[in-house]
Protein backbone atom coordinates (compact mmCIF):
# COMPACT_ATOMS: atom_id res chain seq x y z
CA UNK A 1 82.04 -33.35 -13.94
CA UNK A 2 85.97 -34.37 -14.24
CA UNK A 3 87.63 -37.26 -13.45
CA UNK A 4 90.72 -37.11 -11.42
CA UNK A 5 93.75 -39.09 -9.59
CA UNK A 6 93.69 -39.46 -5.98
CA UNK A 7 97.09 -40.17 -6.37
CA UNK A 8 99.53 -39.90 -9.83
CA UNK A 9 98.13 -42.53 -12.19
CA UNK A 10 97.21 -42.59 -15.87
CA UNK A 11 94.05 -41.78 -17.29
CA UNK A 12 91.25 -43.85 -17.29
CA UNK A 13 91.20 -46.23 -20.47
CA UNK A 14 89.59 -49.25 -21.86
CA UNK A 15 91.33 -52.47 -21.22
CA UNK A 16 92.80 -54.46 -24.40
CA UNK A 17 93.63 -57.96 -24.60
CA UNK A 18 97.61 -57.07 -24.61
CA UNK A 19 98.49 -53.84 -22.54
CA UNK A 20 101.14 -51.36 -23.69
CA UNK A 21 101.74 -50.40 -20.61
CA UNK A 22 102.11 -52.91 -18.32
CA UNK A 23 104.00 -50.93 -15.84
CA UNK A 24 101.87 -48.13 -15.11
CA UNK A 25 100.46 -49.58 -12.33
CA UNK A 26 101.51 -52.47 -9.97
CA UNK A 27 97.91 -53.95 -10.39
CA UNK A 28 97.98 -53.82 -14.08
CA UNK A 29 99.45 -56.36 -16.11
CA UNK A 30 99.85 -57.69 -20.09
CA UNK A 31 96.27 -58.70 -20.07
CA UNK A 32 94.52 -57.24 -17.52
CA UNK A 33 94.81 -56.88 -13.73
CA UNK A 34 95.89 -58.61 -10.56
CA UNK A 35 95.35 -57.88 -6.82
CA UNK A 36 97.17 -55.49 -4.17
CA UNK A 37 98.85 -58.68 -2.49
CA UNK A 38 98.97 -60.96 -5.44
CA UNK A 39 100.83 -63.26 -3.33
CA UNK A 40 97.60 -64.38 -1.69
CA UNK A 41 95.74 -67.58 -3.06
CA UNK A 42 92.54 -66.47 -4.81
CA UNK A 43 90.63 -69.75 -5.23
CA UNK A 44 92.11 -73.01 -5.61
CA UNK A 45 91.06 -76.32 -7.01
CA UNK A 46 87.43 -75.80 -7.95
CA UNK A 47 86.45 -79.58 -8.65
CA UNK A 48 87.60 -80.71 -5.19
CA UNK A 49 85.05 -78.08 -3.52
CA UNK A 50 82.24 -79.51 -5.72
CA UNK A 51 83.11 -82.65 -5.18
CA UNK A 52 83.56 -82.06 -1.28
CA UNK A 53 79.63 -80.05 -1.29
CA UNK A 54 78.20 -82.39 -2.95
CA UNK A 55 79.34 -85.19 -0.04
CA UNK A 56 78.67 -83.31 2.84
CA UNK A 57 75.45 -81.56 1.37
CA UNK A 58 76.21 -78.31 1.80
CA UNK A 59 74.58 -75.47 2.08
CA UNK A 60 72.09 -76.93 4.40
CA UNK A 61 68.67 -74.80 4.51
CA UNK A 62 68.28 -72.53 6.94
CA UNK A 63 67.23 -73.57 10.45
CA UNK A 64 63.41 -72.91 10.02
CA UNK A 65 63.42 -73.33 6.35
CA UNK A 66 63.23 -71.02 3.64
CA UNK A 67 60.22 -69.28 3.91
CA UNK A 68 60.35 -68.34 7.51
CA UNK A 69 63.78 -67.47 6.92
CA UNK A 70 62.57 -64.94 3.71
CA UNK A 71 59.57 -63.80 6.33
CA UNK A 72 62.16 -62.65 9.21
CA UNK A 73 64.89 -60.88 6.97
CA UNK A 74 62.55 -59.22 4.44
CA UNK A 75 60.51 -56.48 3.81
CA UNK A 76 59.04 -53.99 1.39
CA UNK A 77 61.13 -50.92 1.18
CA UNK A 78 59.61 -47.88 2.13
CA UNK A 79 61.51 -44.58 -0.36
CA UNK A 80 59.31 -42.17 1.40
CA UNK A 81 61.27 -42.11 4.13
CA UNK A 82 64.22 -40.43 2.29
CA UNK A 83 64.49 -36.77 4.61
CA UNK A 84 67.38 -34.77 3.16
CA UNK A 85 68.45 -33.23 6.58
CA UNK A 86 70.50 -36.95 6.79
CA UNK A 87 71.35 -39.42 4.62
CA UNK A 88 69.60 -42.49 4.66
CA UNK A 89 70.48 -46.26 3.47
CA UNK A 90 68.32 -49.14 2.01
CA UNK A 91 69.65 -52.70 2.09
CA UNK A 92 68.08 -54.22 -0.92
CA UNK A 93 69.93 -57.65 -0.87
CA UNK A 94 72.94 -59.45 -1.19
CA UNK A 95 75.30 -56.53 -2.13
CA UNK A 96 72.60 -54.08 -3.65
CA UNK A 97 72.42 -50.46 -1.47
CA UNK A 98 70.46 -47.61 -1.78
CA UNK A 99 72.04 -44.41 -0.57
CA UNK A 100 70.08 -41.19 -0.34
CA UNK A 101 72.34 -38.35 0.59
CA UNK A 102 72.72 -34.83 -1.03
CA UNK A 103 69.31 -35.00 -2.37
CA UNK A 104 70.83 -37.39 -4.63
CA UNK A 105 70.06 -41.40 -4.96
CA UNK A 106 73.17 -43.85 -5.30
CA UNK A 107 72.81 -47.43 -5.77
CA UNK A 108 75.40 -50.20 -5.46
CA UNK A 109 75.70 -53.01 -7.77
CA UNK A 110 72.28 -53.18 -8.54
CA UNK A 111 71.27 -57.19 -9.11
CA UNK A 112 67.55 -57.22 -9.43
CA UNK A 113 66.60 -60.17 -11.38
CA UNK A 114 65.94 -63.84 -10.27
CA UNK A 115 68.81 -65.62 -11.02
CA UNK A 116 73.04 -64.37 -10.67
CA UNK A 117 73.59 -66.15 -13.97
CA UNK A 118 74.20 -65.39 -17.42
CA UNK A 119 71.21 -68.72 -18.11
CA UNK A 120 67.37 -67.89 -16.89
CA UNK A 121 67.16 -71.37 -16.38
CA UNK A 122 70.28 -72.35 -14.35
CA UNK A 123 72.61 -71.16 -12.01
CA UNK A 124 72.16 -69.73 -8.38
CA UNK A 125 68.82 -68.60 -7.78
CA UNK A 126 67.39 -66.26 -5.29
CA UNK A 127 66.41 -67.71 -1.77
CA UNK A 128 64.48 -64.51 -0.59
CA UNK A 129 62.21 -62.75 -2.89
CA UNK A 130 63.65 -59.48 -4.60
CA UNK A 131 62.25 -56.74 -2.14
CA UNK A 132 62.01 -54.39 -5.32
CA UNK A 133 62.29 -53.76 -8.86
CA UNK A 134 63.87 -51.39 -11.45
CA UNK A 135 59.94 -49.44 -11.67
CA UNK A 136 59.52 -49.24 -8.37
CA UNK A 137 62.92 -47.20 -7.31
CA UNK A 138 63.36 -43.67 -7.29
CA UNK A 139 65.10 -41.86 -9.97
CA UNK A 140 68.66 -42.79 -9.54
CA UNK A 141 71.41 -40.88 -10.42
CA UNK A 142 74.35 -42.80 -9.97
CA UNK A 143 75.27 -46.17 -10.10
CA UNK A 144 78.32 -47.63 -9.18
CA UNK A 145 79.56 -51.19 -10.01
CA UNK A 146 82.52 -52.83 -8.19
CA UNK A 147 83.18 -55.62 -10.84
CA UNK A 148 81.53 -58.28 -13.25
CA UNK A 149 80.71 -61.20 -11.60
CA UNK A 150 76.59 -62.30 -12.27
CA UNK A 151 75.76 -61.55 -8.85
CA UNK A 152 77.32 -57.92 -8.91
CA UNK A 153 76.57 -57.07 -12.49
CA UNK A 154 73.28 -57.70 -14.10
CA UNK A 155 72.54 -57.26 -17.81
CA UNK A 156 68.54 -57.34 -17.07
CA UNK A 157 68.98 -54.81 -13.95
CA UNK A 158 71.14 -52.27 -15.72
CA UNK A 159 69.23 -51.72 -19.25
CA UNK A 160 66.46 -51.88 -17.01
CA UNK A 161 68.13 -48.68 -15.27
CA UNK A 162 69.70 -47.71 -18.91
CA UNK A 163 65.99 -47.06 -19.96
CA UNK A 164 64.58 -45.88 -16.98
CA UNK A 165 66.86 -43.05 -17.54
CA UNK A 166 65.78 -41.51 -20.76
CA UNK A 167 62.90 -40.47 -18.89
CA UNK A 168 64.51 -38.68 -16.30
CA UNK A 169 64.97 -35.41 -15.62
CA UNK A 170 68.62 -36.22 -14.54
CA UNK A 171 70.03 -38.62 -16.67
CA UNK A 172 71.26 -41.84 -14.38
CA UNK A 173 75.18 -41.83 -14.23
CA UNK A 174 77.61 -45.11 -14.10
CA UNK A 175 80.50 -45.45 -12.49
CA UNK A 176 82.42 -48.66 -13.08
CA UNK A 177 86.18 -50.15 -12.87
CA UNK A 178 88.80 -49.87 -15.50
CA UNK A 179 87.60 -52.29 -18.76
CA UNK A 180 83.58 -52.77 -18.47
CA UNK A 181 82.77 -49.30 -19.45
CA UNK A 182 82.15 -50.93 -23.43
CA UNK A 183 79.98 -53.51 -22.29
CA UNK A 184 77.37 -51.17 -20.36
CA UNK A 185 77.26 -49.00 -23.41
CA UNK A 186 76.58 -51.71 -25.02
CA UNK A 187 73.77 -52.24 -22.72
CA UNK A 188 72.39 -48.82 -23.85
CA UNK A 189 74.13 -47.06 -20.90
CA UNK A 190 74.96 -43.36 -22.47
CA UNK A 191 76.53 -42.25 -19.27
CA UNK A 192 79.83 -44.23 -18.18
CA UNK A 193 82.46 -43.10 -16.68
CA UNK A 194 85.20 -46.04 -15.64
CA UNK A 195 88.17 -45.38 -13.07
CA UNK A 196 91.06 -46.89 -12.04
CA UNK A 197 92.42 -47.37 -8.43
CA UNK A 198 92.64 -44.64 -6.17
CA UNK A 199 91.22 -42.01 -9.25
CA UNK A 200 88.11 -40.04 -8.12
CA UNK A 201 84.84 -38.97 -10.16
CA UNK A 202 82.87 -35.95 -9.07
CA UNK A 203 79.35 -35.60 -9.56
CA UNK A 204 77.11 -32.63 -8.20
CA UNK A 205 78.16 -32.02 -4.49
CA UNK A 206 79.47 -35.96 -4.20
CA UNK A 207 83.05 -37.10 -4.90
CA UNK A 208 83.42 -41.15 -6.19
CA UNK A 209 86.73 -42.56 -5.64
CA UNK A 210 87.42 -46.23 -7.18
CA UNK A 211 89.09 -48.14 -4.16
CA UNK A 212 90.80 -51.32 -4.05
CA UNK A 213 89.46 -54.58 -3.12
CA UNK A 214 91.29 -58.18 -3.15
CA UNK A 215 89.00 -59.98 -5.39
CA UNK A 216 89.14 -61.16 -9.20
CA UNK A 217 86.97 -61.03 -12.44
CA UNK A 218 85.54 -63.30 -14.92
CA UNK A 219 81.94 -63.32 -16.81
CA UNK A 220 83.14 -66.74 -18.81
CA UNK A 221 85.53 -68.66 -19.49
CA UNK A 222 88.86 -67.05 -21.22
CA UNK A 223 88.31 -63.40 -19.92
CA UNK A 224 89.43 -63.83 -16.47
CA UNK A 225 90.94 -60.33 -15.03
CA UNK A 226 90.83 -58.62 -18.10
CA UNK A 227 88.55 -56.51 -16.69
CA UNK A 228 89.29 -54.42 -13.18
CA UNK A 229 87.76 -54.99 -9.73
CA UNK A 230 87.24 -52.19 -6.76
CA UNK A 231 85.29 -51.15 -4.12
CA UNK A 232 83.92 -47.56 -3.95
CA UNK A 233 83.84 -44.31 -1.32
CA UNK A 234 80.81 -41.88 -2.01
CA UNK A 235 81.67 -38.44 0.44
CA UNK A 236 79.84 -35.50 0.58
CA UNK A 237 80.66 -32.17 2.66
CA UNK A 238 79.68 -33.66 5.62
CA UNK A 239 79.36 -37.80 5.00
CA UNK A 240 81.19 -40.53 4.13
CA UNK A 241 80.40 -44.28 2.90
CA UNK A 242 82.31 -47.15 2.06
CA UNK A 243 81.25 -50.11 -0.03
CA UNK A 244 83.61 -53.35 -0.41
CA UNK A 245 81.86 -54.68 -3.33
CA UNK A 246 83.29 -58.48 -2.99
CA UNK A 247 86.68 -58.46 -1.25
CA UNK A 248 89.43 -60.77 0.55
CA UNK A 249 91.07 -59.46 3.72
CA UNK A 250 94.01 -57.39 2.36
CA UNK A 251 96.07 -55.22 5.28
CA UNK A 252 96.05 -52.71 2.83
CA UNK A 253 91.85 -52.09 3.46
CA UNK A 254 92.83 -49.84 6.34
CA UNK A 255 94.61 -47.76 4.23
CA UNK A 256 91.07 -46.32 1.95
CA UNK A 257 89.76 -44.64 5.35
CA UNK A 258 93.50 -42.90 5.46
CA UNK A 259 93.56 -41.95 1.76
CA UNK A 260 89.50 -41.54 1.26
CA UNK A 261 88.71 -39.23 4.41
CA UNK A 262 86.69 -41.19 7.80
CA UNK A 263 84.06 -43.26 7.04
CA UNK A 264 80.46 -42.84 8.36
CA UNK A 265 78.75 -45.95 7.36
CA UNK A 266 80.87 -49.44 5.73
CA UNK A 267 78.81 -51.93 3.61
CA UNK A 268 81.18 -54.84 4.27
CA UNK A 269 80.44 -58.59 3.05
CA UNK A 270 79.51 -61.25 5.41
CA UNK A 271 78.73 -63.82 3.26
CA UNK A 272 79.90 -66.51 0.75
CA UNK A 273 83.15 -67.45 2.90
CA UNK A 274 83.14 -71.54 3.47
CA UNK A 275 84.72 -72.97 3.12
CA UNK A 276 87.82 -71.04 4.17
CA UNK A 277 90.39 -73.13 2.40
CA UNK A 278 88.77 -72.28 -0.99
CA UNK A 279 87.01 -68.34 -0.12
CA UNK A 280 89.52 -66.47 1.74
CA UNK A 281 91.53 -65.22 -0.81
CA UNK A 282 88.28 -63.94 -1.82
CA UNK A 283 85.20 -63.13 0.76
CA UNK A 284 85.99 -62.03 4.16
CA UNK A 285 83.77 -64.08 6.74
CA UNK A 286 82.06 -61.96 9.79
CA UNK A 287 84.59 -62.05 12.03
CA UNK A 288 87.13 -59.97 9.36
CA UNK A 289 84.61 -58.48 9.07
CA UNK A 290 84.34 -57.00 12.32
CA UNK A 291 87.99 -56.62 12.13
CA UNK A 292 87.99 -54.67 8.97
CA UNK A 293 85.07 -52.30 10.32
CA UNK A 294 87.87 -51.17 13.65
CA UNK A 295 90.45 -51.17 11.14
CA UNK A 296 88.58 -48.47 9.32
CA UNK A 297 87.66 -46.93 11.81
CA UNK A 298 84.22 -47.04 10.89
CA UNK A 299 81.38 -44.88 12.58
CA UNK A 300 78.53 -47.72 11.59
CA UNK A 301 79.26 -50.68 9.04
CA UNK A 302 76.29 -52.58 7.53
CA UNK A 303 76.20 -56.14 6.55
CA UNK A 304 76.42 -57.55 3.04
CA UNK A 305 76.65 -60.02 0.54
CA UNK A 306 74.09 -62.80 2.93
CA UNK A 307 70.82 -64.12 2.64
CA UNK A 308 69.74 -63.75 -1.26
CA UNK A 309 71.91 -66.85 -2.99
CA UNK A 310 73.80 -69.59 -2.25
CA UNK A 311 76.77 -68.89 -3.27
CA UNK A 312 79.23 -71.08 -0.89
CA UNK A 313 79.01 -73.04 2.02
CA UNK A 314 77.50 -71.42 4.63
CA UNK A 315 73.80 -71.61 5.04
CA UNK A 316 71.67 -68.52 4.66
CA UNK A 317 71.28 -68.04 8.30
CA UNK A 318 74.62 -68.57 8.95
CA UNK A 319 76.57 -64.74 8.35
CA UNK A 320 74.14 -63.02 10.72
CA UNK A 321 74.94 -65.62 13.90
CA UNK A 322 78.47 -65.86 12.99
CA UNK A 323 78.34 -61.82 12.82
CA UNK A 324 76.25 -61.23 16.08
CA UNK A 325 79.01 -63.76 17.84
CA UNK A 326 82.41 -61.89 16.42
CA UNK A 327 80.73 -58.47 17.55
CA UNK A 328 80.14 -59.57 21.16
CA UNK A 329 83.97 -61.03 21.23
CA UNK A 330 84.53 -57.40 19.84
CA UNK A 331 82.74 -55.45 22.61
CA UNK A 332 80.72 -54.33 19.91
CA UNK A 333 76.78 -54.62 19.27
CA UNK A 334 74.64 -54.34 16.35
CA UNK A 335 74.10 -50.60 16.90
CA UNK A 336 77.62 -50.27 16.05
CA UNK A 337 77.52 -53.19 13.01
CA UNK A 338 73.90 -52.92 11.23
CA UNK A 339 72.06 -56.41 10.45
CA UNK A 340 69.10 -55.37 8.18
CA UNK A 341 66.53 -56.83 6.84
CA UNK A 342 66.39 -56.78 2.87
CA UNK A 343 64.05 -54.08 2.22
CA UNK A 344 65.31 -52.26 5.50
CA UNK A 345 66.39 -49.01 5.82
CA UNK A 346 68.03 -46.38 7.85
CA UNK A 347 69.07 -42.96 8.50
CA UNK A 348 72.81 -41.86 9.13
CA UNK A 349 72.80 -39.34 11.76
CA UNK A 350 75.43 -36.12 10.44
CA UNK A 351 78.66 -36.99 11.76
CA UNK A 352 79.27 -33.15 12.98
CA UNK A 353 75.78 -33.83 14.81
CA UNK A 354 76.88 -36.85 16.57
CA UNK A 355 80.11 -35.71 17.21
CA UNK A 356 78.55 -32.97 19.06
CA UNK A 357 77.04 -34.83 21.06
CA UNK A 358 79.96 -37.10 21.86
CA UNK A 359 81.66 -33.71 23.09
CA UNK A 360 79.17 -33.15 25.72
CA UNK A 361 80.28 -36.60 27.56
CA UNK A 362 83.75 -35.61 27.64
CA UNK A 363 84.66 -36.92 23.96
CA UNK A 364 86.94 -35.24 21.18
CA UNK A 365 84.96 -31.77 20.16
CA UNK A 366 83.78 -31.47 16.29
CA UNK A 367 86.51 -28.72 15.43
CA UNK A 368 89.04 -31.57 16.46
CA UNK A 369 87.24 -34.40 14.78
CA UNK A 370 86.76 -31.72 11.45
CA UNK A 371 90.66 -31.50 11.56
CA UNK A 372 91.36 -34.77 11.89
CA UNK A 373 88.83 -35.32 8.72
CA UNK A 374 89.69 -32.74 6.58
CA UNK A 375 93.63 -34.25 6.99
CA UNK A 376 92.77 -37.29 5.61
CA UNK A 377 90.89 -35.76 2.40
């Protein structure tokens, strides 16, 4: 294992309350971290959107009600179906993926538990079921966290993991953003590695790199951005995947597919983005998404970040038709943007493969498209 830069920047450290060296990044700052374009509005005045929910009665159940709507987009998750010969992805709610690829099992910021709250008795609470728990998955061996927020980070979920992995044959790995690698050891995590923007983490035959994302941090009240936020790229020899964590539109996003190498398969949010006036500095809403997946040039994107909490304004049902109706404006279809159920998975045919078979109607051959991937790397 090593740990290095994508690009010149200092070594990974923890995060103090005052930092020394403030100018060592453009995103760092005395006391912890801002965004790419801080010029853009993250939030805004909290009390007026509670007050404004609370009079319009927002979010409104979903169409057929809760329990249909749990019955349509859920399912038990079948691990069997993990084939090395491609990987293979498992949408396990809200932003929770399971990638199998390498012979190797990668999981996203795992959020298992009942509740996205730091109370078992209050806060948001999960709509649909949890399709799994922390017994029931394979033996992971990475997991990578894009930032702190309840629903992305789960004390329960990650000791569970933090456990589960003394028993392993291959201890379980994590992978998190510059200033929450103390708290997870403090979670009995003996494995952490964190990164900072644009530096890259190598693990067997998988490179990590820590990307950036247009988002903020906070777990209570005085310790907001102290701690770094980021999405992540996981590539192998022949695969690459993208996942936002939680992210604003930024026009720097293109720019990870150009630094990173060409993406196979996106996990991009969908949800959590009403209303607009107080989210988009924050969540992109389906139809940036859809925009963000061409900007990437994404083979396949999957959808994100919908149907476990209410988290904003738009009902649960809500991402999925606002998504289906951006893709058609986009001449796109859901075999280019995935909508899965929770529980759901899929297989990622090899690139090389599918390029292949692209060249044989006409397309750009697999020596060109190897060329033009290997450049970006």
């Amino acid at each position: 294992m090593r740990v290095k830069s994508a690009t010149t920047c200092r070594p990974a450290s923890s995060v103090r309350r005052r930092n020394p060296e403030v100018k060592a990044a453009a995103h760092h700052t005395e006391t912890g971290f801002q965004n790419p374009d801080p010029g853009l509005r993250i939030a805004g005045d909290f009390w007026r959107w509670q007050r404004e929910r609370r009079r319009s009665g927002v979010p409104h159940p979903p169409a057929l009600g809760y329990e249909a709507f749990a019955a349509q987009w859920s399912q038990k998750p079948d691990f069997t179906l993990a084939d090395d010969a491609a990987p293979r992805v498992w949408w396990l709610g809200h932003a929770c993926v399971l990638l199998r690829v390498d012979g190797l099992w990668v999981i996203t910021d795992p959020v298992l538990s009942r509740r996205a709250s730091p109370l078992s008795f209050a806060g948001p609470s999960r709509k649909v079921r949890c399709v799994v728990d922390v017994a029931a998955l394979p033996a992971i061996d990475v997991v990578l966290i894009s930032h702190n927020h309840y629903d992305h980070l789960d004390s329960a979920t990650v000791r569970a993991l933090a456990r589960r992995s003394q028993s392993q044959a291959r201890a379980t790995r994590f992978l998190v953003p510059l200033g929450l690698a103390s708290k997870l050891r403090g979670w009995g995590c003996a494995d952490v590695h964190e990164l900072d923007w644009w530096q890259r983490h190598e693990h067997a035959s998988l490179s990590f790199d820590c990307v950036p994302a247009q988002h903020w941090s906070a777990r209570g009240l005085f310790d907001r951005n102290r701690t770094l936020w980021c999405g992540w790229t996981v590539r192998s020899r022949r695969f690459g995947f993208y996942f936002a964590g939680d992210t604003g539109y930024w026009s720097g996003l293109a720019e990870i597919a150009k630094r990173t190498g060409a993406i196979d398969l996106a996990a991009l949010p969908i949800g959590a983005y009403a209303p607009r006036w107080f989210m988009q500095g924050q969540h992109i809403d389906p139809q940036q998404a859809v925009q963000l997946h061409r900007e990437l040039g994404a083979r396949h994107s999957l959808a994100i970040h919908w149907g476990s909490f209410e988290l904003a304004d738009d009902a649960l049902d809500e991402p999925p038709q606002q998504l289906q109706a951006a893709l058609a404006a986009a001449g796109l279809n859901q075999r280019d943007f995935w909508l899965l159920r929770q529980g759901e998975s899929r297989a990622i045919q090899d690139y090389r493969t599918a390029i292949d078979e692209q060249h044989r109607h006409g397309l750009p051959s697999t020596n060109q498209r190897e060329s033009s991937f290997n450049s970006r790397q």
